[in-house]
C-alpha atoms as a PDB file:
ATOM      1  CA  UNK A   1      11.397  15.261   9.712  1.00  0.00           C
ATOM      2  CA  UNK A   2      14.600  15.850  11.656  1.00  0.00           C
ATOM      3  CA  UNK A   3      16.583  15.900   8.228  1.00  0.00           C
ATOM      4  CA  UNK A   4      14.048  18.120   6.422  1.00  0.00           C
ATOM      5  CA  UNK A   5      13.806  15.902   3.338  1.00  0.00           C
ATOM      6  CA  UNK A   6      10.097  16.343   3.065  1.00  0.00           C
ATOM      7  CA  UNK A   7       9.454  14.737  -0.254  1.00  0.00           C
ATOM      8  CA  UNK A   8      10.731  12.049   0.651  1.00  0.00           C
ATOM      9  CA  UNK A   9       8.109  12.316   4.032  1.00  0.00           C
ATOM     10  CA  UNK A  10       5.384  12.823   1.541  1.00  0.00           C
ATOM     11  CA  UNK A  11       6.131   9.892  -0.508  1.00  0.00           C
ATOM     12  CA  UNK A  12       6.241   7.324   3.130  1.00  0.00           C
ATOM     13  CA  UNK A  13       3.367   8.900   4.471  1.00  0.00           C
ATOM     14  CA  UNK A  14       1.434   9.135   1.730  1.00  0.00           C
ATOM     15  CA  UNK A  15       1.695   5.406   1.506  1.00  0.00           C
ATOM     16  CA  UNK A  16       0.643   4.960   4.994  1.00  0.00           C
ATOM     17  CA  UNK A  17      -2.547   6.938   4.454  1.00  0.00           C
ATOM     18  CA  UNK A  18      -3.299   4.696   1.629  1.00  0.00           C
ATOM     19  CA  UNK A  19      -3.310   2.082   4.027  1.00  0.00           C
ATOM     20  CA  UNK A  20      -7.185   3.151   4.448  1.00  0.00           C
ATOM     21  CA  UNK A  21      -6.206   2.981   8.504  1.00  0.00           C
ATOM     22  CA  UNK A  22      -6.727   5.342  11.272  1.00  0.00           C
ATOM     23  CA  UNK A  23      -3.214   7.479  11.231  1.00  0.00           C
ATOM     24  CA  UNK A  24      -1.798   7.807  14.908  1.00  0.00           C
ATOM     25  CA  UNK A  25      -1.731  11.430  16.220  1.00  0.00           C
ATOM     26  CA  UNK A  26       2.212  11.130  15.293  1.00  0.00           C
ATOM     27  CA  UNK A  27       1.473   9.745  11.949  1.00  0.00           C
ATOM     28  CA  UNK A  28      -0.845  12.252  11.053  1.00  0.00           C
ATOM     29  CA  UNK A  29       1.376  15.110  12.081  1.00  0.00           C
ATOM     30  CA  UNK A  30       3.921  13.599   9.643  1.00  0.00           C
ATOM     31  CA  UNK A  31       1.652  13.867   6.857  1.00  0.00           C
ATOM     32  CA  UNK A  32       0.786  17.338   7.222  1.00  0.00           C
ATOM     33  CA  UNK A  33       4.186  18.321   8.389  1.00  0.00           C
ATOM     34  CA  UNK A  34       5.667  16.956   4.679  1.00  0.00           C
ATOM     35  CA  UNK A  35       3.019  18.559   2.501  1.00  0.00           C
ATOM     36  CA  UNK A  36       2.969  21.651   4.321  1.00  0.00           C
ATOM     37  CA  UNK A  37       6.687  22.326   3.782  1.00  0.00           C
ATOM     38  CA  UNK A  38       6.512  21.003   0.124  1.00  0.00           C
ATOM     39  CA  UNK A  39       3.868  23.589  -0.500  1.00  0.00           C
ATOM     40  CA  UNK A  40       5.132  26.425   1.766  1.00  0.00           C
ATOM     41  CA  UNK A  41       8.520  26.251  -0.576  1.00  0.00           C
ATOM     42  CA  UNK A  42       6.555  26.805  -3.779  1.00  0.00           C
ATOM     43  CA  UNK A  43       4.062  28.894  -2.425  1.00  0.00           C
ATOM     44  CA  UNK A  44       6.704  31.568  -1.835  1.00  0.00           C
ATOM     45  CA  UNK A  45       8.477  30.852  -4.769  1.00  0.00           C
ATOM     46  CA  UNK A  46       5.720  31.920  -6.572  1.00  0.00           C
ATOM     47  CA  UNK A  47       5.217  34.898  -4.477  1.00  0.00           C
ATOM     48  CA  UNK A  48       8.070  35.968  -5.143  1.00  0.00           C
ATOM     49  CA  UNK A  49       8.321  35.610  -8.989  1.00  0.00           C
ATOM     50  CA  UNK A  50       4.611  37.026  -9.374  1.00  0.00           C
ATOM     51  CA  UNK A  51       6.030  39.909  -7.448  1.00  0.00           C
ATOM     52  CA  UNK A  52       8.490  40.113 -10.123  1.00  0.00           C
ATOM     53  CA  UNK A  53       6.696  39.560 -12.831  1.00  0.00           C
ATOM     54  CA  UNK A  54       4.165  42.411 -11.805  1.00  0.00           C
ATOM     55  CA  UNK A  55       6.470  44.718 -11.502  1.00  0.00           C
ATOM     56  CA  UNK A  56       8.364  43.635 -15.097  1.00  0.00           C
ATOM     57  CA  UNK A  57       4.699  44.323 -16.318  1.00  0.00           C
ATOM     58  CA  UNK A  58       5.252  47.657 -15.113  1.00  0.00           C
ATOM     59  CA  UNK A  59       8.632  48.438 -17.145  1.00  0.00           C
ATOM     60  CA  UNK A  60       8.297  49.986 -20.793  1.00  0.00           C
ATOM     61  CA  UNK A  61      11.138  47.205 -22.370  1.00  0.00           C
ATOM     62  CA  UNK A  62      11.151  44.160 -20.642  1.00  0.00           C
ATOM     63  CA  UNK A  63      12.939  41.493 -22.153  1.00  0.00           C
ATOM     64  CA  UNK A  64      12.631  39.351 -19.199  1.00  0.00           C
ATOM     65  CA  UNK A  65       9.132  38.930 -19.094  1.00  0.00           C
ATOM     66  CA  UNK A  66       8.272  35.556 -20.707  1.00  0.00           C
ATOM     67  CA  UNK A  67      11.007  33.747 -19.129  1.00  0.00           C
ATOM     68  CA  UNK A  68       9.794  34.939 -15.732  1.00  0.00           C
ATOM     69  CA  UNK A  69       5.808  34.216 -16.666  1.00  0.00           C
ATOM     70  CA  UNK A  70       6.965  30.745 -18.072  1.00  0.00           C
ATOM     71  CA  UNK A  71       8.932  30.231 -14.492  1.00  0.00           C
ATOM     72  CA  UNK A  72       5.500  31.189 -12.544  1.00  0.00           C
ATOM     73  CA  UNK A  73       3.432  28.894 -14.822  1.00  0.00           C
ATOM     74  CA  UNK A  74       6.221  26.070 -13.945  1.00  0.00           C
ATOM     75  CA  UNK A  75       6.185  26.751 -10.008  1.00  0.00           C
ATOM     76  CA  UNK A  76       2.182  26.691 -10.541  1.00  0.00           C
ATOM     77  CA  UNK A  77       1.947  23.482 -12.066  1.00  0.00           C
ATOM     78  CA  UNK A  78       4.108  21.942  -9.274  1.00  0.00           C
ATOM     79  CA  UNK A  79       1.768  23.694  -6.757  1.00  0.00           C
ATOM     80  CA  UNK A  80      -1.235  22.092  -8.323  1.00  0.00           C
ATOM     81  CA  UNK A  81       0.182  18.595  -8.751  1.00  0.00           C
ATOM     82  CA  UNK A  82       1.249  18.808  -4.820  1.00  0.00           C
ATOM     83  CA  UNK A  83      -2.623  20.166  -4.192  1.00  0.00           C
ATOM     84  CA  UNK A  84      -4.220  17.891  -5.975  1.00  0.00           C
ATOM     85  CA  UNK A  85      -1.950  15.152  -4.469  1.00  0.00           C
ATOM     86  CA  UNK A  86      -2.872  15.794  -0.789  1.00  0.00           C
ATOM     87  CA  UNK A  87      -6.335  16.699  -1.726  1.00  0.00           C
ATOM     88  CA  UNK A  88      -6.290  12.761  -3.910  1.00  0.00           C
ATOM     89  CA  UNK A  89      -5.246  11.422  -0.243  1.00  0.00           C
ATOM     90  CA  UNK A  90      -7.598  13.390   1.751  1.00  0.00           C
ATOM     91  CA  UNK A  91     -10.490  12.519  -0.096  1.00  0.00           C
ATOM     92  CA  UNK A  92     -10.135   8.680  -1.544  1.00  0.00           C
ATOM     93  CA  UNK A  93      -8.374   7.701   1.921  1.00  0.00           C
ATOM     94  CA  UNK A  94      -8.200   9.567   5.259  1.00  0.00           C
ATOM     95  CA  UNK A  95     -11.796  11.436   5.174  1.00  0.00           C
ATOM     96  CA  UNK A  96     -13.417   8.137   4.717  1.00  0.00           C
ATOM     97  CA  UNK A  97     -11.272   6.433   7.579  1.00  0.00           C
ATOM     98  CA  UNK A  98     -11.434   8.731  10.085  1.00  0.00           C
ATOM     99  CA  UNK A  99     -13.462   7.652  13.061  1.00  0.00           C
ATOM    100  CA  UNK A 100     -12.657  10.476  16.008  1.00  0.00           C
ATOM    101  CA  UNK A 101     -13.766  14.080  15.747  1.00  0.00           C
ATOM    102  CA  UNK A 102      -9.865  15.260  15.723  1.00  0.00           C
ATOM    103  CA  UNK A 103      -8.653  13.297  12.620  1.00  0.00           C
ATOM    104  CA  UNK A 104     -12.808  14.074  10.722  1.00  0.00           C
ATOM    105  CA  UNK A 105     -11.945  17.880  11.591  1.00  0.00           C
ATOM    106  CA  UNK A 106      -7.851  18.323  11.271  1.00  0.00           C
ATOM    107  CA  UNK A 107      -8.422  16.029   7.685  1.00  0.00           C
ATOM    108  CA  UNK A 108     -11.314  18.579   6.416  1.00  0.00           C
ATOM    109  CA  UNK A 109      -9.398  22.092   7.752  1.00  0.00           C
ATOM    110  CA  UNK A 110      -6.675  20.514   6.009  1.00  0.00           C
ATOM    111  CA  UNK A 111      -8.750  19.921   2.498  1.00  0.00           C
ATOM    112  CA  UNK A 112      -9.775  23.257   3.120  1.00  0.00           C
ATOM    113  CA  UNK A 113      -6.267  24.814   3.742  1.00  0.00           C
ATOM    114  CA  UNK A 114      -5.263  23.375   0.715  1.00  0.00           C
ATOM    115  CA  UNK A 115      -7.969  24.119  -1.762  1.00  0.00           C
ATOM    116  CA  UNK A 116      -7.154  27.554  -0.444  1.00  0.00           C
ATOM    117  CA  UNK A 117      -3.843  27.843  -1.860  1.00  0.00           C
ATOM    118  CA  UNK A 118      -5.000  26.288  -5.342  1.00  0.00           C
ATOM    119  CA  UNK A 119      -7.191  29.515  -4.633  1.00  0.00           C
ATOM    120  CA  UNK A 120      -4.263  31.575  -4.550  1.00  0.00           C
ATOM    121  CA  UNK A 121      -2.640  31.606  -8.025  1.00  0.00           C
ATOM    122  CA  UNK A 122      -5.927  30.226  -9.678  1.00  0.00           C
ATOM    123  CA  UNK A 123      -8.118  32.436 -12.388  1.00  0.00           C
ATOM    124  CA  UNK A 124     -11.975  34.199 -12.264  1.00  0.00           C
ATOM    125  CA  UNK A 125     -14.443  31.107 -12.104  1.00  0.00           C
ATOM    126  CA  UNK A 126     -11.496  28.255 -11.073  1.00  0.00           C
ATOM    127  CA  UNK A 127     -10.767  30.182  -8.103  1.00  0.00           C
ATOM    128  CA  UNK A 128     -14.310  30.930  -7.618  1.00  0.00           C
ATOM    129  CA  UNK A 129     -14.968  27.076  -7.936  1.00  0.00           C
ATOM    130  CA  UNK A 130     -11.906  26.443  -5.417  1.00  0.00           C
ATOM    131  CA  UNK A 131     -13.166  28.982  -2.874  1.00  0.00           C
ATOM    132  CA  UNK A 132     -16.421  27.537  -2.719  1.00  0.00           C
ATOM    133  CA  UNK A 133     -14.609  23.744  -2.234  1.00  0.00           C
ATOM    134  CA  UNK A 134     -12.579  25.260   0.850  1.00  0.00           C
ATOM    135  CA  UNK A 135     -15.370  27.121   2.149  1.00  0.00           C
ATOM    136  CA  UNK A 136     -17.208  23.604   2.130  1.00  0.00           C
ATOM    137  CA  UNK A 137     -14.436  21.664   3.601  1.00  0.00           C
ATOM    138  CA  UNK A 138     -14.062  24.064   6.468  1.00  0.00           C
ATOM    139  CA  UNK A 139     -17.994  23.845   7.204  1.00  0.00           C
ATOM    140  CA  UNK A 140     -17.428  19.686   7.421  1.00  0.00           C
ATOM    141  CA  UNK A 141     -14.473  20.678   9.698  1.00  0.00           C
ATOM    142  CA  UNK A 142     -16.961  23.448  11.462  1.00  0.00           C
ATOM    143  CA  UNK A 143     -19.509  20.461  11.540  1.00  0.00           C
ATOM    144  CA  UNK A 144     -17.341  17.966  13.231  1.00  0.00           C
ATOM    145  CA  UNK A 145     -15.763  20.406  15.932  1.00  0.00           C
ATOM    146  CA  UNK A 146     -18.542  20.324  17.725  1.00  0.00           C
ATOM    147  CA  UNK A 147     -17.530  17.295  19.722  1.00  0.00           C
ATOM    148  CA  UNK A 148     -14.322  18.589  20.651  1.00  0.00           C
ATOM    149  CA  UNK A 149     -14.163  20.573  23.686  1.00  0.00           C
ATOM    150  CA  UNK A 150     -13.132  24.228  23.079  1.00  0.00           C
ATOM    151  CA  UNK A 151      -9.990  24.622  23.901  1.00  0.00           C
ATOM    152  CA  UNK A 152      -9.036  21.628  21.829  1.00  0.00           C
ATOM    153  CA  UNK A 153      -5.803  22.560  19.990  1.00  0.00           C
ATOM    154  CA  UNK A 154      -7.509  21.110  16.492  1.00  0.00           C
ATOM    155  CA  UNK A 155     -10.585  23.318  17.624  1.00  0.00           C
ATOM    156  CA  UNK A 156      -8.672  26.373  17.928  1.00  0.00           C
ATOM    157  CA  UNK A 157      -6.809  25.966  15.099  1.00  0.00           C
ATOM    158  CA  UNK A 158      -9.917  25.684  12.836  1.00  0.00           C
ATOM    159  CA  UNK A 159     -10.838  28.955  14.417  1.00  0.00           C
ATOM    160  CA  UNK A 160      -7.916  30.764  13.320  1.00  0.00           C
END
């Protein structure tokens, strides 16, 4: 983490999540740590060039435009292969091993979290269809807060 080479902290943790184990408070830090600074690049990348873009749109002769849609499209399709990563890991390994309240809710506000950003650059009914997933991950996080006491740091952070 120390070195900030956080794909190559996604690709080591990932494989210890697909260990089917309960991750260590540590380990699971790790995990979200990695993905969350993999994503948070490209999610203001594409911030940024959708800024750009929108206000190209706005410009009578832009000769730009299609190189900086194509770039968008390219910084999307690395956002969704990232998403759909973590979510792939979430669902198939650490959901179904958690056995604590704190890894069953950090795991779901963490699906949630990131269905949220496919959300974010997604279309009409896909983002609809998103939404609704990361509205019903946070309920399985709401669900499993309950036995947390509440000023748990996981508990607040669900809240926010």
């Amino acid at each position: 983490e120390q070195a900030e080479r956080y794909e190559e902290m996604v690709s080591a943790m990932k494989k210890v999540a697909q260990l089917d184990t309960e991750l260590t408070v540590e380990e699971r830090n790790l995990l979200s740590v990695a993905y969350k600074n993999v994503v948070g690049s490209r999610r203001a990348s594409w911030r940024i060039i959708s800024s750009i873009e929108h206000k190209e749109k706005g410009k009578e002769s832009s000769g730009h435009l299609d190189q900086i849609r194509n770039y968008c499209v390219q910084i999307e399709g690395e956002l969704e292969a990232i998403c759909t990563d973590v979510l792939d890991v979430l669902d198939n390994h650490l959901i179904k091993s958690a056995q604590n309240a704190e890894s069953k809710v950090f795991y779901n506000k963490m699906k949630g979290d990131y269905f949220r950003y496919l959300a974010e650059f997604s279309h009409e009914d896909k983002r609809k269809n998103l939404a609704t997933k990361g509205q019903e991950a946070y309920q399985a996080a709401k669900s499993a807060e309950e036995a947390l006491p509440p000023t748990h740091p996981i508990r607040l952070g669900l809240a926010l």
